[in-house]
Structure formats: C-alpha cells, structure tokens
PDB file of N, CA and C in Angstrom:
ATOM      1  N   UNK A   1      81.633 113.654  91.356  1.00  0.00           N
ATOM      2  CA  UNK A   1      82.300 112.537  92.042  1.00  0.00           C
ATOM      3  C   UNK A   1      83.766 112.451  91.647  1.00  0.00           C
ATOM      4  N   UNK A   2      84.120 112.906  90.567  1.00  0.00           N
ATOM      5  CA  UNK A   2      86.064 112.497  89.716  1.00  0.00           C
ATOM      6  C   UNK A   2      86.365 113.764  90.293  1.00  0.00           C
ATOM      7  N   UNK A   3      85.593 114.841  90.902  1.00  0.00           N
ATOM      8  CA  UNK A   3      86.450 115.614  91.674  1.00  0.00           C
ATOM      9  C   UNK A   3      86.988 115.563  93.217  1.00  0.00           C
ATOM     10  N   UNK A   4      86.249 114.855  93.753  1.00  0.00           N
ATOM     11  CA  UNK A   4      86.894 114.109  95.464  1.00  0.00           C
ATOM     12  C   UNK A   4      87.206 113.446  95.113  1.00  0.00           C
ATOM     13  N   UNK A   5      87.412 112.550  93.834  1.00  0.00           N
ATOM     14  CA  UNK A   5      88.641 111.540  93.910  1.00  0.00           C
ATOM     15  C   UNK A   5      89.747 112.308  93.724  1.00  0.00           C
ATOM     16  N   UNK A   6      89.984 113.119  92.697  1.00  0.00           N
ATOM     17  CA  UNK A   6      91.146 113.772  92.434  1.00  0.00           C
ATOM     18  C   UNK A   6      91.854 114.442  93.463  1.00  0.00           C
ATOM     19  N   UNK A   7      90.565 115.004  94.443  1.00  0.00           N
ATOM     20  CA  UNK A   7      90.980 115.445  95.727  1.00  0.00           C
ATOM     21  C   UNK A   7      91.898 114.610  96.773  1.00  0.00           C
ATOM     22  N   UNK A   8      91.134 113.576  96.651  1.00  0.00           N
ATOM     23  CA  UNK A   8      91.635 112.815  97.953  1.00  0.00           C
ATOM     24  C   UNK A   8      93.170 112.076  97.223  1.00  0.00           C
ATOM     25  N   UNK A   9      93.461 112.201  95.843  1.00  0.00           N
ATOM     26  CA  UNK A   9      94.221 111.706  95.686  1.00  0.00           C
ATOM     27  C   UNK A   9      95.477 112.838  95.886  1.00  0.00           C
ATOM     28  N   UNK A  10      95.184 114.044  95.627  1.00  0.00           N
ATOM     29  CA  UNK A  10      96.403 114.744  95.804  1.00  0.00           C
ATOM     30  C   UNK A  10      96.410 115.311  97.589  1.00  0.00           C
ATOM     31  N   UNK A  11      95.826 114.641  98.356  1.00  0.00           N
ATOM     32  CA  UNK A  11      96.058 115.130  99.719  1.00  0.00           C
ATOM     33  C   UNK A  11      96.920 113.845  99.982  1.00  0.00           C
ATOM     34  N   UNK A  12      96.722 112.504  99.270  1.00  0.00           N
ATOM     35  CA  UNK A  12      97.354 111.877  99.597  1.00  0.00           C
ATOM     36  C   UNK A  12      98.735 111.659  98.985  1.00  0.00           C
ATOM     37  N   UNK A  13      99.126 112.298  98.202  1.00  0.00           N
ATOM     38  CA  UNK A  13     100.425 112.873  97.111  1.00  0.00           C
ATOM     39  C   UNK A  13     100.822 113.967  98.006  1.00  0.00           C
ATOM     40  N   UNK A  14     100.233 114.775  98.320  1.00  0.00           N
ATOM     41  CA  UNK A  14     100.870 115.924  99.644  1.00  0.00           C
ATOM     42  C   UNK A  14     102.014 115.446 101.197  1.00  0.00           C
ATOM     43  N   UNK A  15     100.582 114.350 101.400  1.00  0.00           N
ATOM     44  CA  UNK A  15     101.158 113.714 102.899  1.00  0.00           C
ATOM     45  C   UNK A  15     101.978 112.573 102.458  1.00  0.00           C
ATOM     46  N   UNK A  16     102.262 112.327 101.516  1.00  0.00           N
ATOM     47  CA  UNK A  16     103.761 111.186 101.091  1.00  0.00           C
ATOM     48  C   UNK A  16     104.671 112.409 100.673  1.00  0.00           C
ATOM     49  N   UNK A  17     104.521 113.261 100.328  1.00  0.00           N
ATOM     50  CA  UNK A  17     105.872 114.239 100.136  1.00  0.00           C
ATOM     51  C   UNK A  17     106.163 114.577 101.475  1.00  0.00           C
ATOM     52  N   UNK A  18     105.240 115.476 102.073  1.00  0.00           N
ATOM     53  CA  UNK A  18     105.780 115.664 103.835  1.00  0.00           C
ATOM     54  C   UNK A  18     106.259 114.503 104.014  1.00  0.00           C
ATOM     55  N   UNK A  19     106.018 113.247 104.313  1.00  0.00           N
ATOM     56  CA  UNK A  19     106.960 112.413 104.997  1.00  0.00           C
ATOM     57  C   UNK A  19     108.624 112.300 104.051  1.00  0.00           C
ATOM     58  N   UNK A  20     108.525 111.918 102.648  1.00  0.00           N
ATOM     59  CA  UNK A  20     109.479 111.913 102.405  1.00  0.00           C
ATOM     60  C   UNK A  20     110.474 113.072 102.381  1.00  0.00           C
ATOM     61  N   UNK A  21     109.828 114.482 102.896  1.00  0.00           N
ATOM     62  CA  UNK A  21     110.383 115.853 103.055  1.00  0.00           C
ATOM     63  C   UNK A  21     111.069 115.296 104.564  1.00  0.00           C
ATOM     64  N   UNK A  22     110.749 115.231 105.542  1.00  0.00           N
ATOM     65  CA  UNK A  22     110.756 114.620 106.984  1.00  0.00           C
ATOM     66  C   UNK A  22     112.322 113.547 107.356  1.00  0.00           C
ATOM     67  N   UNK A  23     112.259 112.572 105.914  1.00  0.00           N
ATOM     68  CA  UNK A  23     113.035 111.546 106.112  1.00  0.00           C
ATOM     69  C   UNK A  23     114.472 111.958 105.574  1.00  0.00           C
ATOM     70  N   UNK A  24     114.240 112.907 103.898  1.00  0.00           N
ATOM     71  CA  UNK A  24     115.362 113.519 103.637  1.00  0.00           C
ATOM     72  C   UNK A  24     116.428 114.655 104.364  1.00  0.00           C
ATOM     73  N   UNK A  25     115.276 115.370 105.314  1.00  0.00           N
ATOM     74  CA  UNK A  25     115.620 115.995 106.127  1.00  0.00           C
ATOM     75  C   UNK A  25     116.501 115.247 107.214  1.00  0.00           C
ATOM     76  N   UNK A  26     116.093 114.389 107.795  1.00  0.00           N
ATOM     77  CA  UNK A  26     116.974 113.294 108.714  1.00  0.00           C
ATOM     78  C   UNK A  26     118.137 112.899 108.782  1.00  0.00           C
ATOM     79  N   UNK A  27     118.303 112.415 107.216  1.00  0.00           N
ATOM     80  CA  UNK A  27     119.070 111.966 106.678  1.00  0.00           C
ATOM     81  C   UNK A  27     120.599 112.781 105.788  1.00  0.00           C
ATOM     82  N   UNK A  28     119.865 113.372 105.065  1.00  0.00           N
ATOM     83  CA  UNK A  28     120.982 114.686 104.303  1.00  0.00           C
ATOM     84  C   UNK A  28     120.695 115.943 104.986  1.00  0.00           C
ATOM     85  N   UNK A  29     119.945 116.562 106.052  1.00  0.00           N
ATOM     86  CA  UNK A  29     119.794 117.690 106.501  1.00  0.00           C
ATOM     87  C   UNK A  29     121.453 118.002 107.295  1.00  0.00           C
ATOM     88  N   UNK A  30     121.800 117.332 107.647  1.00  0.00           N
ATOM     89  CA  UNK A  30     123.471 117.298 108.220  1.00  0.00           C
ATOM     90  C   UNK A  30     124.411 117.773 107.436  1.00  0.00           C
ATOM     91  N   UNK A  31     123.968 117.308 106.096  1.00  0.00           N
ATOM     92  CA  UNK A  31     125.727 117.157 105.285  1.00  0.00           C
ATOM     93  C   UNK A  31     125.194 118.536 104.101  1.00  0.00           C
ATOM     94  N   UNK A  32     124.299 118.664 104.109  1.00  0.00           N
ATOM     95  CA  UNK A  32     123.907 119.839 102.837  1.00  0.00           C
ATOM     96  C   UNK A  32     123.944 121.119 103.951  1.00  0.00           C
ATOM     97  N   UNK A  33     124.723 122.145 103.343  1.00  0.00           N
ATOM     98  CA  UNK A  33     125.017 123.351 104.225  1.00  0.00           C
ATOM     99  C   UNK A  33     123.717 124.351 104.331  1.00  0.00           C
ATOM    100  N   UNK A  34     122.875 123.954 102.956  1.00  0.00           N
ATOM    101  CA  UNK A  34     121.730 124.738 103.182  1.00  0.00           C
ATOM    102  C   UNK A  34     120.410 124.380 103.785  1.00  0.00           C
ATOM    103  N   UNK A  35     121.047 123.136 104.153  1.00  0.00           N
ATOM    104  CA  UNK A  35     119.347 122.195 104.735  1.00  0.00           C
ATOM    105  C   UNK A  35     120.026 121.966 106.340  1.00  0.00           C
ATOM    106  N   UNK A  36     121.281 122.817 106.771  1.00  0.00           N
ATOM    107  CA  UNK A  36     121.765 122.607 108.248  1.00  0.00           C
ATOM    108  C   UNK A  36     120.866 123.296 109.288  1.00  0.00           C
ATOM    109  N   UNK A  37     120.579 124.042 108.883  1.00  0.00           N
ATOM    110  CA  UNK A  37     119.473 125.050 109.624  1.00  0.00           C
ATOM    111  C   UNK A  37     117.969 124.624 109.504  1.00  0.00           C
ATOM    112  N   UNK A  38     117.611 123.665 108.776  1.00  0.00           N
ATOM    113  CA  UNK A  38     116.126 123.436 108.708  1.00  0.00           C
ATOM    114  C   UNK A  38     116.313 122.022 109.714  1.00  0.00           C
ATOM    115  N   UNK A  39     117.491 121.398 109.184  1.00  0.00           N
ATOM    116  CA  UNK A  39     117.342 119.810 109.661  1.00  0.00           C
ATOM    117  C   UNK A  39     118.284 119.816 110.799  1.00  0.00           C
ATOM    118  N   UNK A  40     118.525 120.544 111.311  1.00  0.00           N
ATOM    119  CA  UNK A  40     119.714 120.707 112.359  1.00  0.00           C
ATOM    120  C   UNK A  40     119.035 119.728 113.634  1.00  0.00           C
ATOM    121  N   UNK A  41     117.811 120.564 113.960  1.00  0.00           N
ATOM    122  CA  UNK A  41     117.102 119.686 115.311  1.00  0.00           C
ATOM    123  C   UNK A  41     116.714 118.487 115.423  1.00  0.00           C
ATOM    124  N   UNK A  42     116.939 118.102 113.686  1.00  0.00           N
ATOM    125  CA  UNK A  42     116.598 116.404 113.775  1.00  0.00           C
ATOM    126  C   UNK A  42     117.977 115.714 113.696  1.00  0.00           C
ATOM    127  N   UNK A  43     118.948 116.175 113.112  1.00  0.00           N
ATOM    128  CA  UNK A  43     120.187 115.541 113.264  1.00  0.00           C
ATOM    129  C   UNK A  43     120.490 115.293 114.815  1.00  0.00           C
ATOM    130  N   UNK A  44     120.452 116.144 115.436  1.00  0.00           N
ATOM    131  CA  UNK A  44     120.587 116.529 116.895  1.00  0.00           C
ATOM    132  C   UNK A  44     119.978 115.343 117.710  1.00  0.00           C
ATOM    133  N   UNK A  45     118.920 114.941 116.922  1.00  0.00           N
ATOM    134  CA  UNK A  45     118.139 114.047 117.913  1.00  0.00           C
ATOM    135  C   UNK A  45     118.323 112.700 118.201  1.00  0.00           C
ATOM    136  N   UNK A  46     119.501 112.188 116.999  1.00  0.00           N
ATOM    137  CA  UNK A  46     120.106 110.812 116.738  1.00  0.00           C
ATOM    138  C   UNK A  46     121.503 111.225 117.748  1.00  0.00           C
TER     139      UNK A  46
END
C-alpha cells in the first residue's frame, strides 16, 4: 500500500512540474536565447 502512495505522489510532483515547465516557458521562453526555440510558439501566441 506505501508503494501507490509514493506512486501517486510523484505523478503528482511530475504533473506540477509540467505545468510549472509550461508557465516558465510563457513567460521567460522570449527573453532567454536558449529557451527561444522551445518557447517561441507560445510567446507568439500572446
């Protein structure tokens, strides 16, 4: 059983990094020269 918790806790530590991967991208993907090419299509979209 302390192993599906541990589970479910790091899927849910996974899917809060993707989002906060998502938001930094948004945000500094513009101004950092090496994150222009990953975050380019979201800058684009504002």
């Amino acid at each position: 059983m302390k192993n599906k918790i541990l589970i479910y806790l790091s899927g849910i530590i996974a899917i809060l990094a993707l989002c906060f991967g998502a938001f930094y991208y948004n945000f500094f993907g513009g101004s950092d020269p090496r994150m222009k090419e990953a975050g380019g299509f979201r800058k684009n979209a504002f």
